[in-house]
PDB file of N, CA and C in Angstrom:
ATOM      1  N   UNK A   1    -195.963 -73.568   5.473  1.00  0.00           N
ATOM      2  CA  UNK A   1    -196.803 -72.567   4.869  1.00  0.00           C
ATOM      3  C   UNK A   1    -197.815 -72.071   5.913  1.00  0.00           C
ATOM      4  N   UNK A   2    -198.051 -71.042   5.937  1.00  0.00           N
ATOM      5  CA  UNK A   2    -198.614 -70.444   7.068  1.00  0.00           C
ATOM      6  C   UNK A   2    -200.342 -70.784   6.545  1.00  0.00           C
ATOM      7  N   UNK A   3    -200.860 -70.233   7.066  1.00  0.00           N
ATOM      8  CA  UNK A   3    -202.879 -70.288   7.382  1.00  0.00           C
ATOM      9  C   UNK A   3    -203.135 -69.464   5.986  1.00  0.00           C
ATOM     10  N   UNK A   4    -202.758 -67.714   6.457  1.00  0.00           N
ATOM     11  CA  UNK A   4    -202.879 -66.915   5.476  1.00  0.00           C
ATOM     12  C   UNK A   4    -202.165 -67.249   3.735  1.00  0.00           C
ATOM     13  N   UNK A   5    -201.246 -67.998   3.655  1.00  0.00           N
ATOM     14  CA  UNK A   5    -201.199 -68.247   2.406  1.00  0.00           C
ATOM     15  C   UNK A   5    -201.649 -69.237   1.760  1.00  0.00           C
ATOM     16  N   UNK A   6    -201.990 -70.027   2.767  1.00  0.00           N
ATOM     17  CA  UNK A   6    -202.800 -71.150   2.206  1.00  0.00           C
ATOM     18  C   UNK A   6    -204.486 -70.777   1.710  1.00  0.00           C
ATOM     19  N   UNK A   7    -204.743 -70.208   2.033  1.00  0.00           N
ATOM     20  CA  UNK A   7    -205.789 -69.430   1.973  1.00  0.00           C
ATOM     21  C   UNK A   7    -206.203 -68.452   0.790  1.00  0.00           C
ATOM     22  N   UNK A   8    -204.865 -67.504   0.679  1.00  0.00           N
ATOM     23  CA  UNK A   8    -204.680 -67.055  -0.526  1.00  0.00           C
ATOM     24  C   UNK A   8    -204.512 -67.944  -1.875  1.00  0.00           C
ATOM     25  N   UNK A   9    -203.826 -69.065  -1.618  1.00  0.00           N
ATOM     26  CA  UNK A   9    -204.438 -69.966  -2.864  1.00  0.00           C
ATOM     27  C   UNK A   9    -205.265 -70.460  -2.898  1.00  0.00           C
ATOM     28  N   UNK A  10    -206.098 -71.379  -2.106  1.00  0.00           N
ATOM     29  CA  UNK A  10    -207.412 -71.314  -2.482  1.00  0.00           C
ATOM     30  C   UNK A  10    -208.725 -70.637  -2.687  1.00  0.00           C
ATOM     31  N   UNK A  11    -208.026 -69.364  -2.496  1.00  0.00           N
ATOM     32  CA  UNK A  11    -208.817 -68.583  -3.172  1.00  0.00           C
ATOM     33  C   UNK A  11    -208.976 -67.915  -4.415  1.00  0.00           C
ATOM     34  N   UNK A  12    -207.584 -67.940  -4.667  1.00  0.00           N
ATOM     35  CA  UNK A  12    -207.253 -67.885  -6.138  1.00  0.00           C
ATOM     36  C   UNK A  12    -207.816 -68.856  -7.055  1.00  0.00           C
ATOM     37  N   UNK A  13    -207.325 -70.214  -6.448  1.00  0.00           N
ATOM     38  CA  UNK A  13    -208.287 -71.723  -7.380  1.00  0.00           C
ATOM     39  C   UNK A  13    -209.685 -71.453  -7.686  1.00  0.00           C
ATOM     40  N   UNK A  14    -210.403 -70.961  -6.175  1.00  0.00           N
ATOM     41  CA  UNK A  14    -211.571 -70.867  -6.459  1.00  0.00           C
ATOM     42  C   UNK A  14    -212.367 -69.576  -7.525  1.00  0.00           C
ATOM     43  N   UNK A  15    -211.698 -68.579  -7.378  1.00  0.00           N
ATOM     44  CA  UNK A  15    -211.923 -67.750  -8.441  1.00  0.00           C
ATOM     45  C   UNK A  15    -211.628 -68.039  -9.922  1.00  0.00           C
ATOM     46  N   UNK A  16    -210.156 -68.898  -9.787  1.00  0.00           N
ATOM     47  CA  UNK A  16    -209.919 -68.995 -11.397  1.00  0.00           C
ATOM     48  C   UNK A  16    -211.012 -69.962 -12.102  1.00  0.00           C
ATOM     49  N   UNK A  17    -211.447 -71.186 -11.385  1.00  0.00           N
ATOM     50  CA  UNK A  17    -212.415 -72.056 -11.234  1.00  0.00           C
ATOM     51  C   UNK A  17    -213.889 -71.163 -11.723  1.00  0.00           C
ATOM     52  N   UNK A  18    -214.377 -70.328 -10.289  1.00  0.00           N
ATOM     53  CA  UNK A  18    -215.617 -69.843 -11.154  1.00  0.00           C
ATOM     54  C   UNK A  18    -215.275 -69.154 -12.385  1.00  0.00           C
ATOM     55  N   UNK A  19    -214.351 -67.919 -12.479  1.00  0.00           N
ATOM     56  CA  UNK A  19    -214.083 -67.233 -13.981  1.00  0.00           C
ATOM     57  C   UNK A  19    -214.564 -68.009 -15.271  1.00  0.00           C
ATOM     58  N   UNK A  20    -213.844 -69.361 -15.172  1.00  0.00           N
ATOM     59  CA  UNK A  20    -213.875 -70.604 -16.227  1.00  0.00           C
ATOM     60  C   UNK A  20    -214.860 -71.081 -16.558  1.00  0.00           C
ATOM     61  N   UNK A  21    -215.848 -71.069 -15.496  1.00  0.00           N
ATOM     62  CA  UNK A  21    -216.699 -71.882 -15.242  1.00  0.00           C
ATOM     63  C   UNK A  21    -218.060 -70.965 -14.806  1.00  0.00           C
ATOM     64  N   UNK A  22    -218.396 -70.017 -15.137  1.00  0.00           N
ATOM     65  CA  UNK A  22    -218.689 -68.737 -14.462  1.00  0.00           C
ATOM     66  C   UNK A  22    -220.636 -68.971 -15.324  1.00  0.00           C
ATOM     67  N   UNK A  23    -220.827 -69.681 -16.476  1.00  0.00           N
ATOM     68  CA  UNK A  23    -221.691 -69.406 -17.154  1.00  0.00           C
ATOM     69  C   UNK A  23    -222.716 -70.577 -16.740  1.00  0.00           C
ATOM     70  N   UNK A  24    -221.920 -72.048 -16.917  1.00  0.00           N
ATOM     71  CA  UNK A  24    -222.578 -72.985 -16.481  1.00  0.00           C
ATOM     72  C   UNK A  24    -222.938 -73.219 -14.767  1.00  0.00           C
ATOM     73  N   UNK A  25    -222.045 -72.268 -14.257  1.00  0.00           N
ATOM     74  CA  UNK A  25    -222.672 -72.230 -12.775  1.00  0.00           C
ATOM     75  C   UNK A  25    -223.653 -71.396 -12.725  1.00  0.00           C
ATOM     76  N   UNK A  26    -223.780 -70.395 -14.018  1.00  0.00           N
ATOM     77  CA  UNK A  26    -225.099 -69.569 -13.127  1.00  0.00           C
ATOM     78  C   UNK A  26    -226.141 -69.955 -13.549  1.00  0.00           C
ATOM     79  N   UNK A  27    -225.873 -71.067 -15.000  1.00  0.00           N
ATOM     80  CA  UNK A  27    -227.144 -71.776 -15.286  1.00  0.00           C
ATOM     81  C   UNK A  27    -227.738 -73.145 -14.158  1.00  0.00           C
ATOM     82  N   UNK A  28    -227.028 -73.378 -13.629  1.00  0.00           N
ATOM     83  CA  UNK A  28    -227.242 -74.567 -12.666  1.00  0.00           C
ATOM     84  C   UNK A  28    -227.827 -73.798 -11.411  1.00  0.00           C
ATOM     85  N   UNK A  29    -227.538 -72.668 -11.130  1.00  0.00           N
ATOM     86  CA  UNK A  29    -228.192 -71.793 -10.000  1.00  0.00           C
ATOM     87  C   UNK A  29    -229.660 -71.380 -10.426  1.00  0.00           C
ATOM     88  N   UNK A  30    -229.576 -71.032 -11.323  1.00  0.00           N
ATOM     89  CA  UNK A  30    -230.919 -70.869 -12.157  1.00  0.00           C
ATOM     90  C   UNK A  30    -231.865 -71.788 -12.174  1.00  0.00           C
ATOM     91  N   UNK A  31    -231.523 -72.718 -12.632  1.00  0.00           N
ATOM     92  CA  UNK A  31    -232.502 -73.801 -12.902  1.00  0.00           C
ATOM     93  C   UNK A  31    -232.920 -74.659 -11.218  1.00  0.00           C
ATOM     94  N   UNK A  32    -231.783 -75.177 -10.615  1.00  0.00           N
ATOM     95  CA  UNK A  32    -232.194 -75.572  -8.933  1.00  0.00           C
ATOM     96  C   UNK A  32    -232.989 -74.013  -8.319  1.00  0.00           C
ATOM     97  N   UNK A  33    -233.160 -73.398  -8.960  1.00  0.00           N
ATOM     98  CA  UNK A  33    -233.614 -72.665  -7.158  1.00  0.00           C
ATOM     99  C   UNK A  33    -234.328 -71.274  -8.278  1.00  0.00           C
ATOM    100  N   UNK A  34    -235.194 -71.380  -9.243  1.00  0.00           N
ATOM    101  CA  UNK A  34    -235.909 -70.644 -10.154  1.00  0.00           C
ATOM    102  C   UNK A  34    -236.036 -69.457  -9.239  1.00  0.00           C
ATOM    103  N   UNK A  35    -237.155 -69.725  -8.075  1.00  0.00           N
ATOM    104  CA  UNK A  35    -237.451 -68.138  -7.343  1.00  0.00           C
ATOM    105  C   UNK A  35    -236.207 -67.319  -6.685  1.00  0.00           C
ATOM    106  N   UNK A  36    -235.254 -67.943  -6.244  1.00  0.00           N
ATOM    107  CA  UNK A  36    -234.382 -67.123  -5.395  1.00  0.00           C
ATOM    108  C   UNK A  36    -233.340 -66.271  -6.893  1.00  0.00           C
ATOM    109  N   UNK A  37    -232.957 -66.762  -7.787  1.00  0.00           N
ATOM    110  CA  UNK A  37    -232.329 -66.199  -8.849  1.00  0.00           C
ATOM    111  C   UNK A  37    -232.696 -65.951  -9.991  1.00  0.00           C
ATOM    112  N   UNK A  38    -232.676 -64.308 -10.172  1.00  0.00           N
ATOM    113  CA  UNK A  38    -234.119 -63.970 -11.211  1.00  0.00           C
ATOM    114  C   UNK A  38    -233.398 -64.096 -13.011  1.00  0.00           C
ATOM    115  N   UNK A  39    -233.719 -64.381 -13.393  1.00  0.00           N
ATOM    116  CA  UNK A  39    -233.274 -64.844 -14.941  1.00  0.00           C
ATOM    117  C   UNK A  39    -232.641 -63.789 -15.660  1.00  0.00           C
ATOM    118  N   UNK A  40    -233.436 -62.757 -15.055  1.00  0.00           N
ATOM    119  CA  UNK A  40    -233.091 -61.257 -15.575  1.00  0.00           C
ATOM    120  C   UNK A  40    -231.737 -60.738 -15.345  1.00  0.00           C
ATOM    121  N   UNK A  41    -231.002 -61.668 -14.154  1.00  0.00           N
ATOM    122  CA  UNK A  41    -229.624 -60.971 -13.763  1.00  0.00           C
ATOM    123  C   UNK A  41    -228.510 -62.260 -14.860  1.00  0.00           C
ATOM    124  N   UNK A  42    -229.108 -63.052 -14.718  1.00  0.00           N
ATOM    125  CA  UNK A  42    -228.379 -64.722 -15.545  1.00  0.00           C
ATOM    126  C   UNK A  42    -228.315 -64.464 -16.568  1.00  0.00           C
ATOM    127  N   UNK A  43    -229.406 -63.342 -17.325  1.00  0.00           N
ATOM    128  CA  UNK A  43    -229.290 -62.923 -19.008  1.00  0.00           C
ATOM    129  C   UNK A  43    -227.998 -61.602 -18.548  1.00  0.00           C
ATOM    130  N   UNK A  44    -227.836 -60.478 -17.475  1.00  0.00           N
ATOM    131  CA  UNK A  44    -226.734 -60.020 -17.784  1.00  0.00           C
ATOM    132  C   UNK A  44    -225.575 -60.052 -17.434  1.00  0.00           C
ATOM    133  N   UNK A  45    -225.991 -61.242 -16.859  1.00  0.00           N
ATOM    134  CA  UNK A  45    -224.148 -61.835 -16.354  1.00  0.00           C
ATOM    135  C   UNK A  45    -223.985 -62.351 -17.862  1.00  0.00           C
ATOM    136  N   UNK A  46    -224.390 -63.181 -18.765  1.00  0.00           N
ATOM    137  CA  UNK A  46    -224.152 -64.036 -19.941  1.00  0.00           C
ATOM    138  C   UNK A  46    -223.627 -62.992 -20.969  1.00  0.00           C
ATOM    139  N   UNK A  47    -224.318 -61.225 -20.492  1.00  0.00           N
ATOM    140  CA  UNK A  47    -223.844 -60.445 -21.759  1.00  0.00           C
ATOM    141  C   UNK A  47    -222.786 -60.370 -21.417  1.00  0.00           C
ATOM    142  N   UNK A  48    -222.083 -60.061 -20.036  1.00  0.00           N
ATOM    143  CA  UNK A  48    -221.353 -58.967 -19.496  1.00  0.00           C
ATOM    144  C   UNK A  48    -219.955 -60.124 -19.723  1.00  0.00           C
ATOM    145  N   UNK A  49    -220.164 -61.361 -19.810  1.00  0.00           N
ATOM    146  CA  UNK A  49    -218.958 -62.370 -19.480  1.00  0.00           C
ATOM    147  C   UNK A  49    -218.438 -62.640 -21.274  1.00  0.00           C
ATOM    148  N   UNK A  50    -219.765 -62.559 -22.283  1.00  0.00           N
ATOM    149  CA  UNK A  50    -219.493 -62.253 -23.717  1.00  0.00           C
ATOM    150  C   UNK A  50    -218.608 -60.957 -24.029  1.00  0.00           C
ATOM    151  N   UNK A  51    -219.129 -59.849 -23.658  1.00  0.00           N
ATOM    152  CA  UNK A  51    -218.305 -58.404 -23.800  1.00  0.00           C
ATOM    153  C   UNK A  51    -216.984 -58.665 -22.947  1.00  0.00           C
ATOM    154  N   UNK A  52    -216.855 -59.188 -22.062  1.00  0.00           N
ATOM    155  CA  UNK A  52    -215.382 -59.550 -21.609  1.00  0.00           C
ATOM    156  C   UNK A  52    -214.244 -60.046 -22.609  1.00  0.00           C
ATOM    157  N   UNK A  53    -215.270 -61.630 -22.606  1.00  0.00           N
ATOM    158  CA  UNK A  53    -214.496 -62.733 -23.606  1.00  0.00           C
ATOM    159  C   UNK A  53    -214.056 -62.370 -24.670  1.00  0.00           C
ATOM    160  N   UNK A  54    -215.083 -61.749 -25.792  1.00  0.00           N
ATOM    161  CA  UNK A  54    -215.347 -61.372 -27.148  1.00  0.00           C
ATOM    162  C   UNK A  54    -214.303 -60.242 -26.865  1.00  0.00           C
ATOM    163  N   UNK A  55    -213.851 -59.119 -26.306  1.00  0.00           N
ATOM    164  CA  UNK A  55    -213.254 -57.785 -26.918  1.00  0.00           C
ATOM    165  C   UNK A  55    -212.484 -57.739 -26.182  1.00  0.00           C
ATOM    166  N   UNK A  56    -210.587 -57.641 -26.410  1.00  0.00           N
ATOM    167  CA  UNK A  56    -209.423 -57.247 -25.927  1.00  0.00           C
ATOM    168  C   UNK A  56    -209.822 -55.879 -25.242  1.00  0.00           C
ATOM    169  N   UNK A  57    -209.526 -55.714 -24.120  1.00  0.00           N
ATOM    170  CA  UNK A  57    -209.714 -54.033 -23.379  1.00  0.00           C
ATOM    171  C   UNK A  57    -208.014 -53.406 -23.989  1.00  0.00           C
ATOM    172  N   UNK A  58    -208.217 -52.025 -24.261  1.00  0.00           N
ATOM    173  CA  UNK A  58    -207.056 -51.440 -24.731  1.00  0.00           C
ATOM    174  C   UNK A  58    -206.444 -50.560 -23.123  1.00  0.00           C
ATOM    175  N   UNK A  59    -206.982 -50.395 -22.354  1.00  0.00           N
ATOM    176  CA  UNK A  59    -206.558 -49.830 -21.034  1.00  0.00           C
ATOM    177  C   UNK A  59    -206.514 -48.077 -21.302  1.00  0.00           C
ATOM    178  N   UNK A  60    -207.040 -47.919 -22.282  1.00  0.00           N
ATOM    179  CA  UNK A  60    -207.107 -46.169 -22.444  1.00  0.00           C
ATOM    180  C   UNK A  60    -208.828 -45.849 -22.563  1.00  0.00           C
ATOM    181  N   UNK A  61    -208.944 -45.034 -21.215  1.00  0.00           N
ATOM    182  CA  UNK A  61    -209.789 -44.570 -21.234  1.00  0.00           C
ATOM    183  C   UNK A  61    -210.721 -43.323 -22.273  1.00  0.00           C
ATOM    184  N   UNK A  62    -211.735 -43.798 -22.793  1.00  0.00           N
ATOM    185  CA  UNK A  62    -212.659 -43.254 -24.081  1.00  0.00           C
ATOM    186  C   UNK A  62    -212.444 -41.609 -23.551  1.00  0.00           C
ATOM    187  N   UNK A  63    -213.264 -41.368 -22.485  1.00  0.00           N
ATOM    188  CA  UNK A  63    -213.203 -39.790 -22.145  1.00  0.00           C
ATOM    189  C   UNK A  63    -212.160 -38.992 -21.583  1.00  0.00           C
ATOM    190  N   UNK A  64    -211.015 -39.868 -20.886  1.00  0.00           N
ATOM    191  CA  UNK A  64    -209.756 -38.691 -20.004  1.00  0.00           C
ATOM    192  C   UNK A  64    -208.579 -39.633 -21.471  1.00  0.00           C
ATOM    193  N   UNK A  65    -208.753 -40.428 -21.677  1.00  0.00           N
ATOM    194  CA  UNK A  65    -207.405 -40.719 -23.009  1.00  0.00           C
ATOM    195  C   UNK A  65    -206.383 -40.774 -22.218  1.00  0.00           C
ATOM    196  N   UNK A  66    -206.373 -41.635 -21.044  1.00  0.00           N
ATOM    197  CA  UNK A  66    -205.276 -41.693 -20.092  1.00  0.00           C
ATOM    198  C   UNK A  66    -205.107 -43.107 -19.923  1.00  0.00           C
ATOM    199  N   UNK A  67    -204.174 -43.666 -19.890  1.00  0.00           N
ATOM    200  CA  UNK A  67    -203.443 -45.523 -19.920  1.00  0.00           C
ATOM    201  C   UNK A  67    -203.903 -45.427 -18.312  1.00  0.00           C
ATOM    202  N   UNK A  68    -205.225 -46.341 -17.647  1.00  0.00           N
ATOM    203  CA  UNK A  68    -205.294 -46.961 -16.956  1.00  0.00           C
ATOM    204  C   UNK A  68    -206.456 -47.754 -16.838  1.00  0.00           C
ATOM    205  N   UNK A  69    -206.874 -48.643 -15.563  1.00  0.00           N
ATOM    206  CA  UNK A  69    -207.394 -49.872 -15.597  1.00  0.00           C
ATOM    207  C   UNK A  69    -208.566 -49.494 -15.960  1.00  0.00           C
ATOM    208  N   UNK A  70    -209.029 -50.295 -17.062  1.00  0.00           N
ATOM    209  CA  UNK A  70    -210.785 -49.606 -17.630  1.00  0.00           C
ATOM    210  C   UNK A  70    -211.843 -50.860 -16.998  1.00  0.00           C
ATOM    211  N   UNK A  71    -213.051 -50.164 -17.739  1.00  0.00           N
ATOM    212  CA  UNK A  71    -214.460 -51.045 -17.277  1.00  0.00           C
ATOM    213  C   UNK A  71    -215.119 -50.852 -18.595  1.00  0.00           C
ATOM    214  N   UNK A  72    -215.885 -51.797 -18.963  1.00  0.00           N
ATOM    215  CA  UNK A  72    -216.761 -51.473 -20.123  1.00  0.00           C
ATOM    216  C   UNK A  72    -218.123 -50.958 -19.567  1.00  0.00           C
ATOM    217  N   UNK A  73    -218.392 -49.652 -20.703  1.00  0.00           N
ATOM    218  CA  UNK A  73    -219.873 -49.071 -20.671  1.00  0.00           C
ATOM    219  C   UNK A  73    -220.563 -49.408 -21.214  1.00  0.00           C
ATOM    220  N   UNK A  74    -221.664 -49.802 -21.205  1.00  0.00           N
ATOM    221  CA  UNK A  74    -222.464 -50.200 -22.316  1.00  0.00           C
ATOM    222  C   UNK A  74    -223.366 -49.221 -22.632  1.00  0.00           C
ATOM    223  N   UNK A  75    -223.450 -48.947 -23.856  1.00  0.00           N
ATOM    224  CA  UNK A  75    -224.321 -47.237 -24.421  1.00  0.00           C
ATOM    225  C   UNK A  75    -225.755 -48.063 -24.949  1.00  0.00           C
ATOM    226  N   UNK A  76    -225.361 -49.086 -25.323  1.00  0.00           N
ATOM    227  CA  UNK A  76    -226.630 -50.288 -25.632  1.00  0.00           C
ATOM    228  C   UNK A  76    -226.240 -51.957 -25.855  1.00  0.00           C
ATOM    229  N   UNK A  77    -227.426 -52.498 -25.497  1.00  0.00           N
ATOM    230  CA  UNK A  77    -227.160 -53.892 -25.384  1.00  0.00           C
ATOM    231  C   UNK A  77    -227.304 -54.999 -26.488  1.00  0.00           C
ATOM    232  N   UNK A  78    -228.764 -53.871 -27.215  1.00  0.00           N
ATOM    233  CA  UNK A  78    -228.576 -54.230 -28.496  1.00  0.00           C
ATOM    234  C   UNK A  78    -229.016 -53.404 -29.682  1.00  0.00           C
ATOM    235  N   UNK A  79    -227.467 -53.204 -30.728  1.00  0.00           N
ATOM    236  CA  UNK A  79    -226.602 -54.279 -30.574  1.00  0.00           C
ATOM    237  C   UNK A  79    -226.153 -53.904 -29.514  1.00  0.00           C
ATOM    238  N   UNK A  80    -224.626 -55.652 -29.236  1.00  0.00           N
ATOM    239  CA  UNK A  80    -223.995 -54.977 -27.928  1.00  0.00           C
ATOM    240  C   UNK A  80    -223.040 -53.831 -28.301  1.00  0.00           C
ATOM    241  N   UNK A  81    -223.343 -53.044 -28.078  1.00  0.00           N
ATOM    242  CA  UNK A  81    -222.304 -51.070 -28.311  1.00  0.00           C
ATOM    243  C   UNK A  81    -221.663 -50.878 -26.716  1.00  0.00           C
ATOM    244  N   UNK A  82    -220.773 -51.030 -26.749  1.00  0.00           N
ATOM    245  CA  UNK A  82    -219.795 -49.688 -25.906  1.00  0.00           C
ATOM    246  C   UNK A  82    -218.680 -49.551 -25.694  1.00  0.00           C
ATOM    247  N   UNK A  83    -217.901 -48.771 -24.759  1.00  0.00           N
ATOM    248  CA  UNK A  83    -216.757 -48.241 -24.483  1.00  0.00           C
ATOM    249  C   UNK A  83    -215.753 -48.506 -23.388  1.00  0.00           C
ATOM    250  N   UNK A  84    -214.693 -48.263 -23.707  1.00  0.00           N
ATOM    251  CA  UNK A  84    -213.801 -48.414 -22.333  1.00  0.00           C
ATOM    252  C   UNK A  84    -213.715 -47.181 -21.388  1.00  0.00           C
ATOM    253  N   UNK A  85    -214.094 -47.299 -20.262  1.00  0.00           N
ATOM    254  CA  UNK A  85    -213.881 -45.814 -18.697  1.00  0.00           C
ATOM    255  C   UNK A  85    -213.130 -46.725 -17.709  1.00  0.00           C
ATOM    256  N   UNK A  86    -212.358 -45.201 -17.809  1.00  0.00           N
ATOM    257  CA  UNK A  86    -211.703 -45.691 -16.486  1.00  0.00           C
ATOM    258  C   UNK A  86    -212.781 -45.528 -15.022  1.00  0.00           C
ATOM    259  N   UNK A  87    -212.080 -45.954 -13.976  1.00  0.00           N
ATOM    260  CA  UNK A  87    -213.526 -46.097 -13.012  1.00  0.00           C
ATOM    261  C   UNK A  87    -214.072 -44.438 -12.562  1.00  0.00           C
ATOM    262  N   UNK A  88    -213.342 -43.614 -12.826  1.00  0.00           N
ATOM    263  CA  UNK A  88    -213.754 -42.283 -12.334  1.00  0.00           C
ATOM    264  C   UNK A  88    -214.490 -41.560 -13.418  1.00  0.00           C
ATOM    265  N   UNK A  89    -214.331 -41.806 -14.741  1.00  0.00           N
ATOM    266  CA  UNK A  89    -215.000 -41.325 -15.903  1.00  0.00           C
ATOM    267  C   UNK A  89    -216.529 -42.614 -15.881  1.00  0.00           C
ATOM    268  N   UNK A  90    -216.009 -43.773 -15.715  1.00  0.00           N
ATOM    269  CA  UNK A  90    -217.455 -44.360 -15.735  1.00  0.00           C
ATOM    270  C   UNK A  90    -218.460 -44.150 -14.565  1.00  0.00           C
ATOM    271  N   UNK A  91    -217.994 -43.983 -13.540  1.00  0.00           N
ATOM    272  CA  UNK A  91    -219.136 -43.515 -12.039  1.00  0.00           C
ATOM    273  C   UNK A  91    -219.258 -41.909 -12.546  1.00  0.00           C
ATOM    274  N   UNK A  92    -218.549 -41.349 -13.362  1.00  0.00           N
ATOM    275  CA  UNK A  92    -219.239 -39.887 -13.684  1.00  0.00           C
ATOM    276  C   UNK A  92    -220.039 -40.074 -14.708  1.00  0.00           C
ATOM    277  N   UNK A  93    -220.368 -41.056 -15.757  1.00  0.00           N
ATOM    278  CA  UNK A  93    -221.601 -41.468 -16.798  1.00  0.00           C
ATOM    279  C   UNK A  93    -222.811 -41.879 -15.888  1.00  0.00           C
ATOM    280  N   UNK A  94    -222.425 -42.252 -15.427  1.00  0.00           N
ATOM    281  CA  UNK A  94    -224.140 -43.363 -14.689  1.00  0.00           C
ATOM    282  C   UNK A  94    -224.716 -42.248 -13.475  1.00  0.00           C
ATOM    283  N   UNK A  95    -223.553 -40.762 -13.169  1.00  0.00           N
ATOM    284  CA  UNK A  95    -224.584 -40.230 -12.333  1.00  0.00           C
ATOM    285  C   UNK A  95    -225.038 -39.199 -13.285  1.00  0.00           C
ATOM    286  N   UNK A  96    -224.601 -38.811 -14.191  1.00  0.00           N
ATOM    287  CA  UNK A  96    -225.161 -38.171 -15.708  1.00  0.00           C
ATOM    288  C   UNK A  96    -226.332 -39.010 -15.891  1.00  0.00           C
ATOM    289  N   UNK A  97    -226.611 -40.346 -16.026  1.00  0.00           N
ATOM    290  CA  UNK A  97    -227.472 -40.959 -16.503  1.00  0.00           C
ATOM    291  C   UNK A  97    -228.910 -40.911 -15.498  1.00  0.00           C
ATOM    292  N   UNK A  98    -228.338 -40.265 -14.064  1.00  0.00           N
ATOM    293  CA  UNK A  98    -229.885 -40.331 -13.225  1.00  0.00           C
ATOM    294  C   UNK A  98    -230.667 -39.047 -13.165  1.00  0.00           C
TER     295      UNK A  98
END
């Protein structure tokens, strides 16, 4: 097995690993090292990994109604409200939004 594929699996492990494990690591980052990791990002990683978990993505984008890879928008947090964009309809919301 060569360098490069060995590599490619452990990197895979290590991603599938954090994915799994993705909530209690950022609480353990949180708590060791309070000033360097601000709580404020640990509360929206916790929403953003709920809106994952919690809701099947349908892969059709809300505004073009076209079958490809989406992202969730969030229109509000609370409640949690939003939508599926594909990545070219969602980077065209958030520069609407400035």
């Amino acid at each position: 097995m060569t360098n490069e594929k060995q590599r490619n699996i452990w990197r895979k492990a290590r991603k599938k690993y954090y994915n799994k494990n993705k909530n209690e690591i950022i609480k353990k980052m949180v708590e060791e090292y309070p000033g360097k990791y601000n709580t404020k990002y640990a509360k929206h990683q916790k929403i953003r990994a709920k809106t994952r978990y919690d809701n099947e993505k349908t892969g059709i984008c809300y505004d073009c109604n076209e079958l490809k890879k989406t992202q969730f928008h969030h229109l509000s947090y609370k409640p949690n409200i939003f939508i599926e964009l594909c990545r070219g309809c969602h980077n065209e919301r958030h520069r609407k939004d400035m």
